[in-house]
Protein backbone atom coordinates (compact mmCIF):
# COMPACT_ATOMS: atom_id res chain seq x y z
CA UNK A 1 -12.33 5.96 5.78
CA UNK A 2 -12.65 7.12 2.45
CA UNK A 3 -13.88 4.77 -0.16
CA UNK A 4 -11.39 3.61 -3.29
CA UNK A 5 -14.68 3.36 -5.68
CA UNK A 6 -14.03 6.32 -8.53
CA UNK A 7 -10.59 6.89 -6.53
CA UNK A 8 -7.70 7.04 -9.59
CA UNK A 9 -5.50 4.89 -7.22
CA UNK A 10 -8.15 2.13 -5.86
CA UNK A 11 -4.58 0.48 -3.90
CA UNK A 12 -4.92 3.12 -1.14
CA UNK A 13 -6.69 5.11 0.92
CA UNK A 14 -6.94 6.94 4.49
CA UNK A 15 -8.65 6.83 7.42
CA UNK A 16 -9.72 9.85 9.69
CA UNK A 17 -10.88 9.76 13.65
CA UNK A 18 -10.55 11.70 16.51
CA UNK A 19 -8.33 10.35 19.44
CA UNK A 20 -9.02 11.05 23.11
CA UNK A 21 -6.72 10.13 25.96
CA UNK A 22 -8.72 10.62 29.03
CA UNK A 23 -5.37 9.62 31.06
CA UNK A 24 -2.68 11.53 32.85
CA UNK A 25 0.16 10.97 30.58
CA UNK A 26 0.80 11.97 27.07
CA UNK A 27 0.85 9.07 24.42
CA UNK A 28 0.94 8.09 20.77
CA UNK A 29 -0.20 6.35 18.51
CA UNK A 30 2.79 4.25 16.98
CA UNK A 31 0.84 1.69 14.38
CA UNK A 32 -2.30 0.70 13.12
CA UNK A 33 -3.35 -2.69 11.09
CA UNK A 34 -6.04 -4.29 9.20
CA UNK A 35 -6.88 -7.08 7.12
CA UNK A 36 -8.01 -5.33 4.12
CA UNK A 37 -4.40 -3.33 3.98
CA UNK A 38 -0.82 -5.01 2.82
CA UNK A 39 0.97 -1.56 5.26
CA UNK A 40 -0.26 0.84 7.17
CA UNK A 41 1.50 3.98 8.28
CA UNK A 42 0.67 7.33 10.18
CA UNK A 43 0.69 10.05 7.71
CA UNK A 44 1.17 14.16 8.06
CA UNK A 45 1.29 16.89 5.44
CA UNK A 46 4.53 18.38 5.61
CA UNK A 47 6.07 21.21 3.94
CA UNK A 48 9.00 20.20 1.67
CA UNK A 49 10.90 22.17 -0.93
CA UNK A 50 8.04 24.43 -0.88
CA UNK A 51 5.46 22.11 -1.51
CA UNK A 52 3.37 20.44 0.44
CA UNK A 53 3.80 16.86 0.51
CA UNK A 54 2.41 13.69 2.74
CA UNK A 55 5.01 11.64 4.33
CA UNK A 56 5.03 9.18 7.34
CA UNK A 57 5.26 10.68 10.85
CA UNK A 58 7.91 9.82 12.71
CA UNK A 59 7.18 8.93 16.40
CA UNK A 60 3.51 8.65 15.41
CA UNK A 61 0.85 11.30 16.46
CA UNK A 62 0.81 12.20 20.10
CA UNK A 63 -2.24 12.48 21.92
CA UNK A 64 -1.98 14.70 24.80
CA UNK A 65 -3.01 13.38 28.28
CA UNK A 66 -6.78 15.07 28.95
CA UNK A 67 -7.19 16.06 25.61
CA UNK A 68 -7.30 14.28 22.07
CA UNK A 69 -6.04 14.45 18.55
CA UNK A 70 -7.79 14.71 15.08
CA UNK A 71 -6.94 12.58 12.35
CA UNK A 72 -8.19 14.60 9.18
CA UNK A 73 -7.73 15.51 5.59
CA UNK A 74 -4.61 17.67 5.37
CA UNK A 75 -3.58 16.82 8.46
CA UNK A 76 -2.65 13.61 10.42
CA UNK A 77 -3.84 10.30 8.95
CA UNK A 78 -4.25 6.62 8.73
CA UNK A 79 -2.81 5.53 5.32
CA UNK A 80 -3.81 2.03 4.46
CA UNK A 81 -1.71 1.18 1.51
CA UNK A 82 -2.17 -2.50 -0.64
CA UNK A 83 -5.89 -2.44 -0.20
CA UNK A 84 -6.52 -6.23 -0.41
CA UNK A 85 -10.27 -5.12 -2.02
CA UNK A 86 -12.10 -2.26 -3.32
CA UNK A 87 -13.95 -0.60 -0.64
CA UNK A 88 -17.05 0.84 -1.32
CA UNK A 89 -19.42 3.87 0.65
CA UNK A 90 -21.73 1.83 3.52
CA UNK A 91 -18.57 -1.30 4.04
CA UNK A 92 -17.11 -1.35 7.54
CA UNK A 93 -13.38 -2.06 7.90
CA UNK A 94 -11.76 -3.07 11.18
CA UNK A 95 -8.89 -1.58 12.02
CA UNK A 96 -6.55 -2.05 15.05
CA UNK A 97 -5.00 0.93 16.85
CA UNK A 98 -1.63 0.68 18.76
CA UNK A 99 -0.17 3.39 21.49
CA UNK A 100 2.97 4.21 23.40
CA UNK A 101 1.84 3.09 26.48
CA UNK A 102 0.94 -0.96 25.31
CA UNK A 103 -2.95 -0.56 24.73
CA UNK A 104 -4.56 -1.74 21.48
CA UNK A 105 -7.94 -0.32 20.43
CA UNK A 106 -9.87 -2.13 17.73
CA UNK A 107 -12.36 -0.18 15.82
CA UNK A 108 -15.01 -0.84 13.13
CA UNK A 109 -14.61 2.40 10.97
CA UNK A 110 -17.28 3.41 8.16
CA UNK A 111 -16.43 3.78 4.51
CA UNK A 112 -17.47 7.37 3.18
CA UNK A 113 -17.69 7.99 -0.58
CA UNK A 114 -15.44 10.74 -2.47
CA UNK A 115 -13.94 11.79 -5.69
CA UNK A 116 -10.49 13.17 -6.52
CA UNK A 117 -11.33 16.28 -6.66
CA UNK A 118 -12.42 16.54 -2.72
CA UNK A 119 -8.67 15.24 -1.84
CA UNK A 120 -6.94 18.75 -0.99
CA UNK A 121 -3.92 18.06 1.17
CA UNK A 122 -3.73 22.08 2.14
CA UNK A 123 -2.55 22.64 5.71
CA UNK A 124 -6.00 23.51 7.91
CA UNK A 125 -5.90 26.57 10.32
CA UNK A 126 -8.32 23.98 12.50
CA UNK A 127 -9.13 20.83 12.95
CA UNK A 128 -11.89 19.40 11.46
CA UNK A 129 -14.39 17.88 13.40
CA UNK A 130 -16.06 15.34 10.32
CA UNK A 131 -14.48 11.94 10.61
């Protein structure tokens, strides 16, 4: 999760992870919560009038049965959006994680420092593998 200390908007931020669905059936994730965020929402970089633009996915991010998904800069995301507090590099945020299938997953995910300039929502040819 990226922290909101030097961020120009300190209300929001995202988180990044990589999913893996060891089962035999496709599912997605559909929500995510926390008690640091007012709204959460599953994110993707779309192209819009040209542009590209982040807007929330509809039907939430698969994750295909044997395989996994990556949650990443420019790509699929965890937005976190009315950040109850500033969050700063070395804080741990729990987050809960909510699929297709029923299951729940809570998570203690790490807050990483960055500045504005590192946010590039570009489409990636890969996916990246830092969380």
């Amino acid at each position: 999760m990226r922290a909101t200390v030097g961020a120009e908007d300190t209300t929001m931020t995202a988180a990044f992870m990589s999913l893996t669905n060891p089962g035999k059936t496709d599912i997605s994730l559909t929500s995510a919560t926390s008690p640091v965020a007012g709204i959460m929402q599953l994110h993707e970089m779309a192209m819009k009038d040209g542009k590209m633009v982040m807007q929330e996915k509809a039907g939430g991010v698969k994750v295909p049965a044997g395989s996994h998904a990556h949650l990443a800069p420019s790509r699929d995301h965890v937005m976190l959006m009315g950040l109850k507090q500033a969050l700063k590099p070395g804080d741990e945020v729990p987050i809960t994680l909510r699929f297709s299938d029923g299951s729940s997953h809570d998570l203690t995910v790490p807050v990483k420092a960055f500045t504005e300039e590192e946010e590039h929502y570009q489409p990636s040819a890969t996916p990246s593998t830092t969380p």
